[in-house]
N, C-alpha and C. Protein backbone atom coordinates (compact mmCIF):
# COMPACT_ATOMS: atom_id res chain seq x y z
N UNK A 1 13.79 13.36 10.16
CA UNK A 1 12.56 13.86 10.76
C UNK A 1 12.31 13.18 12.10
N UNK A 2 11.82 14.17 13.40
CA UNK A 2 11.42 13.11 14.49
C UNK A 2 9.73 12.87 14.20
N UNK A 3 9.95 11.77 15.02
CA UNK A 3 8.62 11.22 15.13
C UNK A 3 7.19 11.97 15.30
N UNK A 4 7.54 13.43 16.00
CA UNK A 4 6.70 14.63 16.05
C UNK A 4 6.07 15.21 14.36
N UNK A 5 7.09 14.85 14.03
CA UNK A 5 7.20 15.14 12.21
C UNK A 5 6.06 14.16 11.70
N UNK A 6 6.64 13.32 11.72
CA UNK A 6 5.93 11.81 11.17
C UNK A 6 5.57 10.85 11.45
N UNK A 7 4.80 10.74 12.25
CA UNK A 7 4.19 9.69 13.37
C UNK A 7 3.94 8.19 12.71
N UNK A 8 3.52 8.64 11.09
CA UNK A 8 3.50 7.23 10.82
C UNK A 8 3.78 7.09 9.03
N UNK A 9 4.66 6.06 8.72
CA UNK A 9 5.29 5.57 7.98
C UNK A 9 5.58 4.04 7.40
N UNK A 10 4.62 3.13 6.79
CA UNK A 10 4.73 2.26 6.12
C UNK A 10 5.17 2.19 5.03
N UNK A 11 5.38 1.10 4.39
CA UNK A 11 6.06 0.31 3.36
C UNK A 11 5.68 -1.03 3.10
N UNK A 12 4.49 -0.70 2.15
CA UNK A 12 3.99 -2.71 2.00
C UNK A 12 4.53 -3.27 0.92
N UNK A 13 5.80 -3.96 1.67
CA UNK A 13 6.30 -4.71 0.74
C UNK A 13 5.94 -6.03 0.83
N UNK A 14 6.17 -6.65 -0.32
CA UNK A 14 6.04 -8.02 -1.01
C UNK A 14 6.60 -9.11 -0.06
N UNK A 15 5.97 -10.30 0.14
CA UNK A 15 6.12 -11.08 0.88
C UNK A 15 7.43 -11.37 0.09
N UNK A 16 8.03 -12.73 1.28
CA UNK A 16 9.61 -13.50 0.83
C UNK A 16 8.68 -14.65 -0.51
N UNK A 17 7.93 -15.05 -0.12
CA UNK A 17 7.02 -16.12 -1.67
C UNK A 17 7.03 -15.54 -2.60
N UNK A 18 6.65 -14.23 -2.52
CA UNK A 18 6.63 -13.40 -4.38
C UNK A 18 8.03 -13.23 -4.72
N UNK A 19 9.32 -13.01 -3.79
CA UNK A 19 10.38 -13.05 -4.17
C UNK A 19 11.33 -14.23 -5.21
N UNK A 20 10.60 -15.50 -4.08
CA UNK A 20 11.00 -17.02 -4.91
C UNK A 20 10.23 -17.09 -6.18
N UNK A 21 9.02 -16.65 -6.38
CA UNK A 21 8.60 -16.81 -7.54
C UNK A 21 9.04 -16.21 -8.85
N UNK A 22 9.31 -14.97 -8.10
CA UNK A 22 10.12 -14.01 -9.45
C UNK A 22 11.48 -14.54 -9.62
N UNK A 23 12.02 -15.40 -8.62
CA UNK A 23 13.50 -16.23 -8.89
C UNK A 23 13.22 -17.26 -9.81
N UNK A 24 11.92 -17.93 -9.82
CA UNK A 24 11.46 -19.35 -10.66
C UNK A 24 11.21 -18.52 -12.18
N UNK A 25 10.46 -17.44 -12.08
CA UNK A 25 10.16 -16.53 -13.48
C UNK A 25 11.91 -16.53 -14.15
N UNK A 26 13.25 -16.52 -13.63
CA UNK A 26 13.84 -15.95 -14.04
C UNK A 26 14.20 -17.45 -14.41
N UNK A 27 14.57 -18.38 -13.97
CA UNK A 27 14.67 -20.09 -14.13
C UNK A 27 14.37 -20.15 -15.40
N UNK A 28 12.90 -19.98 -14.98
CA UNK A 28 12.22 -20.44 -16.64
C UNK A 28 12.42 -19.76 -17.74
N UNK A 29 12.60 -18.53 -18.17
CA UNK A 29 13.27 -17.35 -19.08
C UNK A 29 14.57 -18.70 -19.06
N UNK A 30 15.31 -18.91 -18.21
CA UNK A 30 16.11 -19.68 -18.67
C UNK A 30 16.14 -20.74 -19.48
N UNK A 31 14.78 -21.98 -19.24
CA UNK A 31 15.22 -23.30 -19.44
C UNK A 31 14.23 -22.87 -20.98
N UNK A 32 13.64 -21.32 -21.26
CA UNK A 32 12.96 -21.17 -22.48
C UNK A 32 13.81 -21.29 -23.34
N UNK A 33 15.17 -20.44 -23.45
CA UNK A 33 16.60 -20.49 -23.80
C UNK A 33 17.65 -20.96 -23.60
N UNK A 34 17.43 -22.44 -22.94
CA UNK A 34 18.12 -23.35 -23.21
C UNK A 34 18.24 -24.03 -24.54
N UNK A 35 17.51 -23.92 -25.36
CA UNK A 35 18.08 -25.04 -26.87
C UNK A 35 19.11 -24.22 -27.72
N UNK A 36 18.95 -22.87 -27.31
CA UNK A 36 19.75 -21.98 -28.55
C UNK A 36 21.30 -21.58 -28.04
N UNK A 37 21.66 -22.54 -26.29
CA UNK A 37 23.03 -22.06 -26.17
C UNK A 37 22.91 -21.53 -24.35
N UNK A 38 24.01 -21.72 -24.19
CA UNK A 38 24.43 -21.01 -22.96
C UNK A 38 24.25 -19.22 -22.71
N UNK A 39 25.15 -18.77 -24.07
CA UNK A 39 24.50 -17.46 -23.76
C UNK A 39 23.03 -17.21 -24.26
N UNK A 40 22.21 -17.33 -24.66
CA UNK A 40 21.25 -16.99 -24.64
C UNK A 40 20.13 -16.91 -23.53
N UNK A 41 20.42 -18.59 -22.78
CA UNK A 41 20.64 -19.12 -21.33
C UNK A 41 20.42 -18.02 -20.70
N UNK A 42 21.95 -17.71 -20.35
CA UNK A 42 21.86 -17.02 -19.38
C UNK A 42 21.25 -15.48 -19.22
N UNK A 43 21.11 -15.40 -20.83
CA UNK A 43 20.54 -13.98 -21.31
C UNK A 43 19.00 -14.01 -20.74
N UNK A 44 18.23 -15.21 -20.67
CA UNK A 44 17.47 -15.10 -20.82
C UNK A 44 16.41 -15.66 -19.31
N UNK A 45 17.98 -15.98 -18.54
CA UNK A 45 17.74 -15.78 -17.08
C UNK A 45 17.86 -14.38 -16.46
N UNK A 46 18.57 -13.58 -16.77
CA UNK A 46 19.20 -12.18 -16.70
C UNK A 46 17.61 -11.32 -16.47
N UNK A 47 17.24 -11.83 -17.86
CA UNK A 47 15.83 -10.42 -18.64
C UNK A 47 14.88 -11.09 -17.74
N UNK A 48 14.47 -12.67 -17.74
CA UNK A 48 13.11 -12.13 -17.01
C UNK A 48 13.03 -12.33 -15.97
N UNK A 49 14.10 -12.83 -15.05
CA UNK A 49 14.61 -12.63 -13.61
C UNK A 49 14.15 -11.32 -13.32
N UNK A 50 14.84 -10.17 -14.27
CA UNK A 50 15.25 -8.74 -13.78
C UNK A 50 14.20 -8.16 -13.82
N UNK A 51 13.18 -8.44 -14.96
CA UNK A 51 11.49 -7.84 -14.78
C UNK A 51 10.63 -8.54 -13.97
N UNK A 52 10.81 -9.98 -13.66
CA UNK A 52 10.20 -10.29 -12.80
C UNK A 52 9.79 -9.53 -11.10
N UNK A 53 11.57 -9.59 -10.71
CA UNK A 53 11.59 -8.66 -9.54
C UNK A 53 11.57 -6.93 -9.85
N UNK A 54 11.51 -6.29 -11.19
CA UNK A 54 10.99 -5.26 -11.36
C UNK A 54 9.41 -4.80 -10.88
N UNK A 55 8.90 -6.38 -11.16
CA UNK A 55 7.46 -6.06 -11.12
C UNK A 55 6.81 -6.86 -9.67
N UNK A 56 7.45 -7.59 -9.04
CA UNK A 56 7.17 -7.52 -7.26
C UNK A 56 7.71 -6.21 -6.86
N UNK A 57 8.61 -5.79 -7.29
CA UNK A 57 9.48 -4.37 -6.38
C UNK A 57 7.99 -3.34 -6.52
N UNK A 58 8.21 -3.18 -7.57
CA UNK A 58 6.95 -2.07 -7.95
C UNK A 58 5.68 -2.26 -7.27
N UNK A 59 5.25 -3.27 -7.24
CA UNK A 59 4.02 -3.75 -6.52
C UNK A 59 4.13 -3.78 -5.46
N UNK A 60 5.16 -3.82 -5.03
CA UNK A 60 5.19 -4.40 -3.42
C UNK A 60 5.99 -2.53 -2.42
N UNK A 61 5.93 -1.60 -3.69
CA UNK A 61 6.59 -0.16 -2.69
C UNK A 61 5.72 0.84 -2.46
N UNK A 62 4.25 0.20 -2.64
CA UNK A 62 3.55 1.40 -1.47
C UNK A 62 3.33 1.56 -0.57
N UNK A 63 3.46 3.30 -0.39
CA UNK A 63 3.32 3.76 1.24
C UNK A 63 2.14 4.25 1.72
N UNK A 64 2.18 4.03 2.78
CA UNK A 64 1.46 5.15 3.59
C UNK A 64 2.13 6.01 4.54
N UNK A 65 1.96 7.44 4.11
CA UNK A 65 2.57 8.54 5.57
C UNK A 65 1.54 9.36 5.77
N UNK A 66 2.14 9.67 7.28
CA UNK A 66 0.62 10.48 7.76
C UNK A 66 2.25 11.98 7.62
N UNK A 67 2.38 12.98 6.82
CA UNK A 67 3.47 14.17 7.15
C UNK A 67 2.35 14.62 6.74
N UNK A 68 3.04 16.00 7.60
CA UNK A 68 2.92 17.84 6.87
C UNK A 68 1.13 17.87 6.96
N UNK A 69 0.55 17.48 7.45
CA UNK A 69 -0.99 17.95 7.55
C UNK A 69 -1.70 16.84 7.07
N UNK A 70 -1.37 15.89 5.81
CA UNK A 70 -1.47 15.50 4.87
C UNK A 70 -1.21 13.67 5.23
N UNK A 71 -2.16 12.61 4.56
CA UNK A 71 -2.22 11.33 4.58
C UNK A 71 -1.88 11.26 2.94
N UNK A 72 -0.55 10.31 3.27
CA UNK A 72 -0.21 9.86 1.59
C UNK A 72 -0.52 8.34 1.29
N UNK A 73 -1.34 7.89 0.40
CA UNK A 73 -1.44 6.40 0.40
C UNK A 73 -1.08 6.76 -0.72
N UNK A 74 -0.21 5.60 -1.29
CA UNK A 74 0.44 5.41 -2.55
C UNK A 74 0.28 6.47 -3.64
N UNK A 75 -0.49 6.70 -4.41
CA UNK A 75 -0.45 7.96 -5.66
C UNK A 75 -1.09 8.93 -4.96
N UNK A 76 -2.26 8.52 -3.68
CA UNK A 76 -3.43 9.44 -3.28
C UNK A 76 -2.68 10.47 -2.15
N UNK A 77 -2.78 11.76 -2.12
CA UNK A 77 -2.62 12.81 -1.09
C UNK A 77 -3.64 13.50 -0.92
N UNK A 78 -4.49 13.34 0.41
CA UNK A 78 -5.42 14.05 0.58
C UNK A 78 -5.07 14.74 1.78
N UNK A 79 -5.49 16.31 2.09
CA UNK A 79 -5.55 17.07 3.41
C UNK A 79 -5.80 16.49 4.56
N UNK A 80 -5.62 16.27 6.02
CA UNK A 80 -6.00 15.56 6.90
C UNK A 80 -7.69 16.62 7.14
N UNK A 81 -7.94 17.93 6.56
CA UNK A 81 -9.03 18.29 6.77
C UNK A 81 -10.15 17.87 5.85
N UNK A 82 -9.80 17.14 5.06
CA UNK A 82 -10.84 16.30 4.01
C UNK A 82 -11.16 14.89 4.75
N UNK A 83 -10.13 14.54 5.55
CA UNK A 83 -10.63 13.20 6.51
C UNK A 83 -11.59 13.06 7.71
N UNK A 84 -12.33 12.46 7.78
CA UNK A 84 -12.99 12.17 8.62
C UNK A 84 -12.57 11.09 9.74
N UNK A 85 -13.71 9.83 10.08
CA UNK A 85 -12.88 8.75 11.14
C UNK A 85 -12.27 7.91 9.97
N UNK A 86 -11.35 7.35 11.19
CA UNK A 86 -10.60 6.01 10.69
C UNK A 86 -10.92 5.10 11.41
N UNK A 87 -11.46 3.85 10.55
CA UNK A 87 -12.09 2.56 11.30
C UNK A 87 -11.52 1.19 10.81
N UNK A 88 -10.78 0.90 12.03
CA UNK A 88 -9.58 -0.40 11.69
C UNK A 88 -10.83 -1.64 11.31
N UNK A 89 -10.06 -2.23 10.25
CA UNK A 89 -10.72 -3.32 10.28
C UNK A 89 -10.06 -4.32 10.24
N UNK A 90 -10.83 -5.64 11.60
CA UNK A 90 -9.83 -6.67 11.05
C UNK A 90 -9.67 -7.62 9.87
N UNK A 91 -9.50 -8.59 10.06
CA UNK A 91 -9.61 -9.37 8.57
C UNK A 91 -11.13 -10.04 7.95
N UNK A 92 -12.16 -10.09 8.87
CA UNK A 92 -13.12 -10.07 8.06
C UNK A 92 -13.76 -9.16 7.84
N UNK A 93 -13.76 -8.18 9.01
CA UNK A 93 -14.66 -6.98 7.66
C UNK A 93 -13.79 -6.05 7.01
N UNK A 94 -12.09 -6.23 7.10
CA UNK A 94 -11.26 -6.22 5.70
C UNK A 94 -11.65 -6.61 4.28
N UNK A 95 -12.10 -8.40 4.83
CA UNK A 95 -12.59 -8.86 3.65
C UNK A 95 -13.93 -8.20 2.61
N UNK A 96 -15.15 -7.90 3.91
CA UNK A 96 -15.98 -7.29 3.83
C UNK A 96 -15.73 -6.06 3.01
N UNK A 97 -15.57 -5.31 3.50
CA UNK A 97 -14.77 -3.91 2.56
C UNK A 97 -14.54 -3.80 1.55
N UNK A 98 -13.98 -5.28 0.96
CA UNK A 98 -13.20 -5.39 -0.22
C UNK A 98 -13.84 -5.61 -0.81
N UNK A 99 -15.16 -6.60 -0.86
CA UNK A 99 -15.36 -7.23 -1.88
C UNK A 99 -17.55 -6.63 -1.64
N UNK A 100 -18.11 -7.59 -1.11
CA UNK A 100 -19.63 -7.40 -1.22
C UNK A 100 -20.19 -5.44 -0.50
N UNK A 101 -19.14 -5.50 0.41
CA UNK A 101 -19.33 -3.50 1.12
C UNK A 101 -18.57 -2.87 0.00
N UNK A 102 -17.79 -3.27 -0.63
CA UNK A 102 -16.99 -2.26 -1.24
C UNK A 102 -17.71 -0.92 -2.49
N UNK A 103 -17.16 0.31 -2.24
CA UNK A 103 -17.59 1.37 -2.96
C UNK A 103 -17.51 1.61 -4.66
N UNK A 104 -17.63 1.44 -5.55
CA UNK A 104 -16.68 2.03 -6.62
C UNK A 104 -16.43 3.17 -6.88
N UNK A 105 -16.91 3.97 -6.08
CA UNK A 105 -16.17 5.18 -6.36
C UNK A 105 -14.83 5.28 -5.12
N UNK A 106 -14.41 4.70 -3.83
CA UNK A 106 -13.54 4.30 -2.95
C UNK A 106 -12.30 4.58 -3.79
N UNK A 107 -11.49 5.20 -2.54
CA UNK A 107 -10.12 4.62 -3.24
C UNK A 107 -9.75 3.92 -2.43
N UNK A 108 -8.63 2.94 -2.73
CA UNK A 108 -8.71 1.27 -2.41
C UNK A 108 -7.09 1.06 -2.88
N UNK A 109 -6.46 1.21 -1.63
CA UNK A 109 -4.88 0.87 -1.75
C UNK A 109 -4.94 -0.74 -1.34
N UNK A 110 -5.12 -1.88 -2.05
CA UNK A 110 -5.40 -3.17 -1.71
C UNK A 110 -3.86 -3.37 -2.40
N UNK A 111 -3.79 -4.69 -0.73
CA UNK A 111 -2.64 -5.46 -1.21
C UNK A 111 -3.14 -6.91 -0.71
N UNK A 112 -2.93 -8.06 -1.67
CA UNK A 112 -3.58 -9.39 -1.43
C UNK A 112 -2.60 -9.70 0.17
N UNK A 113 -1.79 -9.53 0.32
CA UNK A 113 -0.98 -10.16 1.20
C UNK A 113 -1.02 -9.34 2.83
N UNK A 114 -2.01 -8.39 2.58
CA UNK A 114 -2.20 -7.59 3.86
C UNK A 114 -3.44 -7.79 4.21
N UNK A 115 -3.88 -8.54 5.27
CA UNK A 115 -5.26 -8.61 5.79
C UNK A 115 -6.07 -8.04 6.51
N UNK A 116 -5.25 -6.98 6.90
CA UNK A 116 -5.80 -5.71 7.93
C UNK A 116 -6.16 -4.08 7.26
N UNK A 117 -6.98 -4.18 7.36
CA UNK A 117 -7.06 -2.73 6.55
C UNK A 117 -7.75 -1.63 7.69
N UNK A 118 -7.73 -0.28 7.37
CA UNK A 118 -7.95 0.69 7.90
C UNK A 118 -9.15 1.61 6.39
N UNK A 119 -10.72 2.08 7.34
CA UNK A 119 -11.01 2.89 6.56
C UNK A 119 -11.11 3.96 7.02
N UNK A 120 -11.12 4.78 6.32
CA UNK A 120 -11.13 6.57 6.32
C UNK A 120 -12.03 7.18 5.53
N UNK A 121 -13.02 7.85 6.20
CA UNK A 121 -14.10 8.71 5.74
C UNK A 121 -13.33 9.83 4.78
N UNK A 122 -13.84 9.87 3.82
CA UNK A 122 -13.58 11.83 3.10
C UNK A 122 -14.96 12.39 3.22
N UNK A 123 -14.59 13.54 3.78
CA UNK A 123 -15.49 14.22 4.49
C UNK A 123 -15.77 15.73 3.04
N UNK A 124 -14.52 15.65 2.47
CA UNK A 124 -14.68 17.19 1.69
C UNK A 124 -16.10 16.79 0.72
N UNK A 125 -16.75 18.06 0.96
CA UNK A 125 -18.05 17.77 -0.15
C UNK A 125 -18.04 18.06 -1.77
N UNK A 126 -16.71 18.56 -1.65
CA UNK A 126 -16.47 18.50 -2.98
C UNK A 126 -15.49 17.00 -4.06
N UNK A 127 -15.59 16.05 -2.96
CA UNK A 127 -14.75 14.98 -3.20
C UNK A 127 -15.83 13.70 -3.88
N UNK A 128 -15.94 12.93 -4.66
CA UNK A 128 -16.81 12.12 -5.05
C UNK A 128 -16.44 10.84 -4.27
N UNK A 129 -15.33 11.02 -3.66
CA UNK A 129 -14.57 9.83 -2.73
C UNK A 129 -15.42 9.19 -1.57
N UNK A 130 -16.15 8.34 -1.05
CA UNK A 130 -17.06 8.68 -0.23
C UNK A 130 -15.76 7.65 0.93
N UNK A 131 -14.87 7.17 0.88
CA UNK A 131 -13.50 6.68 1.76
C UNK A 131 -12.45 6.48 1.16
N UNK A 132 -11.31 6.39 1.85
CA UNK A 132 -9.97 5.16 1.75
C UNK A 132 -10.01 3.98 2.13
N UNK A 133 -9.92 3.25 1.65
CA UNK A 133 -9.41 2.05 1.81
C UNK A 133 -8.09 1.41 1.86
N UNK A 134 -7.54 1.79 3.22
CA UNK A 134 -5.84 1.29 2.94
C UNK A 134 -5.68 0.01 3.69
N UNK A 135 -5.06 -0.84 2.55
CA UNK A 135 -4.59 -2.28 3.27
C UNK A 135 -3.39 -1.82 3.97
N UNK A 136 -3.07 -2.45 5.57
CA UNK A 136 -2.17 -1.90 6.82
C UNK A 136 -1.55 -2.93 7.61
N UNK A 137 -0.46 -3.37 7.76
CA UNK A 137 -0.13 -4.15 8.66
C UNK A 137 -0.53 -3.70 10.16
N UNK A 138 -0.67 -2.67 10.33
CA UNK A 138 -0.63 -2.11 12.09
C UNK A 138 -1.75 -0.69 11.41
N UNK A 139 -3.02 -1.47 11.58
CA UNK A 139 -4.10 -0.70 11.45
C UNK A 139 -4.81 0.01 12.30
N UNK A 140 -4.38 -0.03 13.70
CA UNK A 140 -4.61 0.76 14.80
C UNK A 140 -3.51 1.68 15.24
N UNK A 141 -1.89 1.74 14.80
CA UNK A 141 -1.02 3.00 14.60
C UNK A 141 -1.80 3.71 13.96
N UNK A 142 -1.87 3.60 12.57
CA UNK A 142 -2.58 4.04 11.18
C UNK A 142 -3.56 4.71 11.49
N UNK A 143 -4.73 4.13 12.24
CA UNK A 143 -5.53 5.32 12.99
C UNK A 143 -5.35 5.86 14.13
N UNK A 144 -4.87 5.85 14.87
CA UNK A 144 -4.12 6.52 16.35
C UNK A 144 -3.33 7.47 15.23
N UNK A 145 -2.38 7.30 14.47
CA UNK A 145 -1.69 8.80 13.54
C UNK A 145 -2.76 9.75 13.05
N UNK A 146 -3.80 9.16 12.30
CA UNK A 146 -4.72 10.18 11.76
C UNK A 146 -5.47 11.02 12.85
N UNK A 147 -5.84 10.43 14.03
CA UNK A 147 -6.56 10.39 15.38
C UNK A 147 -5.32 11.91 15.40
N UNK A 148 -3.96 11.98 16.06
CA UNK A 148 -3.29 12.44 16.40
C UNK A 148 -3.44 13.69 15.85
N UNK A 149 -2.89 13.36 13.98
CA UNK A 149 -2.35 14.48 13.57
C UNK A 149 -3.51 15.43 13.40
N UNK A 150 -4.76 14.78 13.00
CA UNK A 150 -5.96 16.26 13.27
C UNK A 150 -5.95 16.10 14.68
N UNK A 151 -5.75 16.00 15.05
CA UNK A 151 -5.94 16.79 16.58
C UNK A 151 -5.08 17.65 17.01
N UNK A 152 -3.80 17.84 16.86
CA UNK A 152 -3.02 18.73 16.77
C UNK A 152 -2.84 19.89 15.35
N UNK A 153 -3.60 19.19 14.45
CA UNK A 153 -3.84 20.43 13.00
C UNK A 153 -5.33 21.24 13.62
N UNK A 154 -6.23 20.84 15.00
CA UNK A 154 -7.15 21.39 15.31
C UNK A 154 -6.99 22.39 16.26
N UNK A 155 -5.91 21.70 16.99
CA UNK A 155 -5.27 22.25 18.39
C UNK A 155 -4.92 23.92 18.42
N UNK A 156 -5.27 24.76 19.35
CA UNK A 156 -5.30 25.97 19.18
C UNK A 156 -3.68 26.17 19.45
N UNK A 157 -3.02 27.36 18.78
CA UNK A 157 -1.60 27.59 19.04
C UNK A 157 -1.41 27.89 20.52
N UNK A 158 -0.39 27.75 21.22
CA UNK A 158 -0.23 28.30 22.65
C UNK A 158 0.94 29.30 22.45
């Protein structure tokens, strides 16, 4: 796809620290199964090594794309005509957002290790959503894409 296609495309993955830790998770599975033997040992470096980084991988592979009309944050796909503004935030009224501003009815793509977030109005009145909340490394692309792509989903054909 060119960039005309898909202007914007993240991937919040998991810091290199959650990696070492899920290496220490797999250690210890080890030194749990150390009294009963080598293979068990190593069996038991194997298993929770392998779920350990099952479960940073998983945590750490959501996206955001702005394609096809449409903003994808991790499970959520909403129309870019259900969106309203997008308002970068930096890291304290990120923080803000998150915790004493925050909505419960919001949806809220939070990642502890991303301090920049971007919000997004839902505008559809049939939505109980009253924003997004996406944690963003580059939270001013993120809205410059949404900025873009309704403006060209508004743009009259020539």
């Amino acid at each position: 796809m060119t960039a005309q296609q898909q202007p914007y495309d993240e991937r919040l993955t998991a810091p290199g620290s959650w990696w070492l830790i899920a290496a220490l998770v797999g250690v210890g599975g080890a030194l749990v199964m150390f009294p009963l033997g080598v293979l068990p040992m190593l069996a038991g470096l194997a298993a929770s090594g392998v779920l350990a980084a099952l479960a940073v991988s998983s945590y750490g592979s959501a996206r955001i794309r702005v394609v096809s009309g449409s903003l994808v944050a991790g499970d959520a796909k909403l129309p870019l005509s259900a969106l309203g503004t997008a308002h970068v935030l930096d890291e304290e009224e990120a923080f803000a957002w998150r915790t004493h501003k925050a909505d419960p009815r919001a949806h809220m793509l939070l990642r502890s290790y991303v301090r920049t977030a971007v919000r997004v109005e839902v505008t559809d009145p049939d939505d109980p959503t009253p924003y997004l909340y996406l944690s963003t490394r580059t939270p001013r692309r993120l809205a410059d894409a949404l900025s873009e792509a309704g403006e060209r989903r508004t743009a009259p054909p020539q």
